[in-house]
Protein backbone atom coordinates (compact mmCIF):
# COMPACT_ATOMS: atom_id res chain seq x y z
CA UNK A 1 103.59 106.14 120.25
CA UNK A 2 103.69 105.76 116.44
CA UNK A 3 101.95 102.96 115.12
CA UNK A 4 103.97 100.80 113.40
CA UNK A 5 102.59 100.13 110.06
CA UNK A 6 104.69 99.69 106.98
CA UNK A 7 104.03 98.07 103.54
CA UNK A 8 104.78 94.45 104.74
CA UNK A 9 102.01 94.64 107.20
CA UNK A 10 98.96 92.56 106.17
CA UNK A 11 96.09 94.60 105.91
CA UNK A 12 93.93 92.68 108.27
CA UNK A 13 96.76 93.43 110.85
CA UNK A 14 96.19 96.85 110.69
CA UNK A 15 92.46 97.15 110.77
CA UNK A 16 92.96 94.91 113.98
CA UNK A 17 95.20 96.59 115.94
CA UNK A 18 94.24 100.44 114.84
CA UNK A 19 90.23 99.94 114.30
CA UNK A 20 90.70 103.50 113.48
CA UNK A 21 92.05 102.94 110.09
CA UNK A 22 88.90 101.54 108.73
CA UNK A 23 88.07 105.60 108.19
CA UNK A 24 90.77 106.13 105.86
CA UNK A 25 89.99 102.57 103.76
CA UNK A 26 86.04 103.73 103.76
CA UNK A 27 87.08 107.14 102.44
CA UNK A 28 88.72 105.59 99.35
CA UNK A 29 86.15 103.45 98.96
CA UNK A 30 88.06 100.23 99.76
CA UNK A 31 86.87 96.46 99.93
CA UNK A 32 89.33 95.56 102.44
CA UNK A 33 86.72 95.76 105.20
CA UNK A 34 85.33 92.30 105.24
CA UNK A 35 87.29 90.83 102.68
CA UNK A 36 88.34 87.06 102.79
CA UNK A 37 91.98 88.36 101.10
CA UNK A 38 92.69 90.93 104.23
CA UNK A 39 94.61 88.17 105.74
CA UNK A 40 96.59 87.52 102.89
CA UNK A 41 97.04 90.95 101.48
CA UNK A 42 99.35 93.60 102.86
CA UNK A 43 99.86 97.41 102.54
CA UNK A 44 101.58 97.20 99.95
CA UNK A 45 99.56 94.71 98.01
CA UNK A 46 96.14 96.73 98.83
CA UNK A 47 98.00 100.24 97.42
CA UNK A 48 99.05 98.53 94.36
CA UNK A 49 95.34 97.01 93.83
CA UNK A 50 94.06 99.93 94.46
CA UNK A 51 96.60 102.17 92.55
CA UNK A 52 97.49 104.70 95.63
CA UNK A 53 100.77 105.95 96.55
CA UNK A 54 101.84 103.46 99.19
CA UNK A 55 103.43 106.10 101.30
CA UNK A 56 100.08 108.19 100.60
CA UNK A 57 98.15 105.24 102.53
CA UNK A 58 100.54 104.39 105.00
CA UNK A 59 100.77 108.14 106.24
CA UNK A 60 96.96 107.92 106.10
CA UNK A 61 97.02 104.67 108.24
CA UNK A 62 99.70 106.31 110.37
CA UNK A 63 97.38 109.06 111.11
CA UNK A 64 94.28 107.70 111.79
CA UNK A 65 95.66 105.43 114.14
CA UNK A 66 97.31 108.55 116.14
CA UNK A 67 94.07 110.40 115.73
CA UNK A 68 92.00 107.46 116.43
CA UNK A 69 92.18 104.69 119.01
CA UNK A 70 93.28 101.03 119.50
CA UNK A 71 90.79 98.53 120.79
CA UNK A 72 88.94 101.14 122.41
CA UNK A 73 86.46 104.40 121.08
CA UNK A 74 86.08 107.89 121.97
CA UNK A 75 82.54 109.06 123.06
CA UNK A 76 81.59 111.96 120.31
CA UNK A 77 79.80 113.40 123.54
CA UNK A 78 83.07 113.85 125.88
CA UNK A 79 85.88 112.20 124.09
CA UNK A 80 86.79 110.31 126.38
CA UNK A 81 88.68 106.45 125.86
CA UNK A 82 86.24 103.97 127.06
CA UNK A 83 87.96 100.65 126.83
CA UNK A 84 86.23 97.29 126.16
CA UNK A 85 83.80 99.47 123.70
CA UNK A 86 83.95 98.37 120.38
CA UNK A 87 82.30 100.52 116.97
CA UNK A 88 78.67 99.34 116.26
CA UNK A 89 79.26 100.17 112.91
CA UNK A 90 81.24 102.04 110.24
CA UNK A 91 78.88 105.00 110.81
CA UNK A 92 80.48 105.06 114.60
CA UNK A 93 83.79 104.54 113.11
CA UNK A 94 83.78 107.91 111.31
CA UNK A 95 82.51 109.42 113.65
C-alpha cells in the first residue's frame, strides 16, 4: 500500500500516520518535529520554507513510510513489526 501523502497534507498528518518520516525531516535538518506550526503547515508549505523540491520530499516521505512502519517499529535485532511499540527517541527512529 502506498502511503498517501501529497502536498496538501499537513505536515503533522504525516509524521502521525508514517512515524517513519521523521528520518527523512531529521536528515534535512528540519524543525517540523515538535513544532507548534506542524498542524497548520502542509507539504507543500514545509518544502517551500525549507526551499526543497516538493516532489523531492514527497518521494522521500513516500519512501520512508514504505520502508518504515505505521504506528508500530521494527526490532533492529529481528525486524520484526511489534505493534503498540512506539520510538523512544529520534535515535530509535533512524535506526
Amino acid at each position: 500500500m502506498q502511503a498517501f501523502i501529497n502536498s496538501d497534507v499537513s505536515i503533522d498528518d504525516v509524521m502521525q500516520a508514517w512515524p517513519a518520516t521523521l528520518r527523512p525531516l531529521l536528515r534535512r535538518r528540519m524543525a517540523c518535529i515538535g513544532c507548534e506550526a506542524a498542524a497548520f503547515h502542509t507539504v507543500g508549505d514545509v518544502a517551500r520554507i525549507y526551499d526543497v523540491p516538493v516532489d523531492a520530499l514527497i518521494g522521500e516521505f513516500r519512501r520512508a513510510a514504505a520502508d518504515g512502519w505505521s504506528c508500530a517499529t521494527r526490532s533492529r535485532r529481528d525486524g520484526q513489526v511489534h505493534a503498540g511499540q512506539e520510538p523512544r527517541s529520534a535515535v530509535d527512529v533512524l535506526r
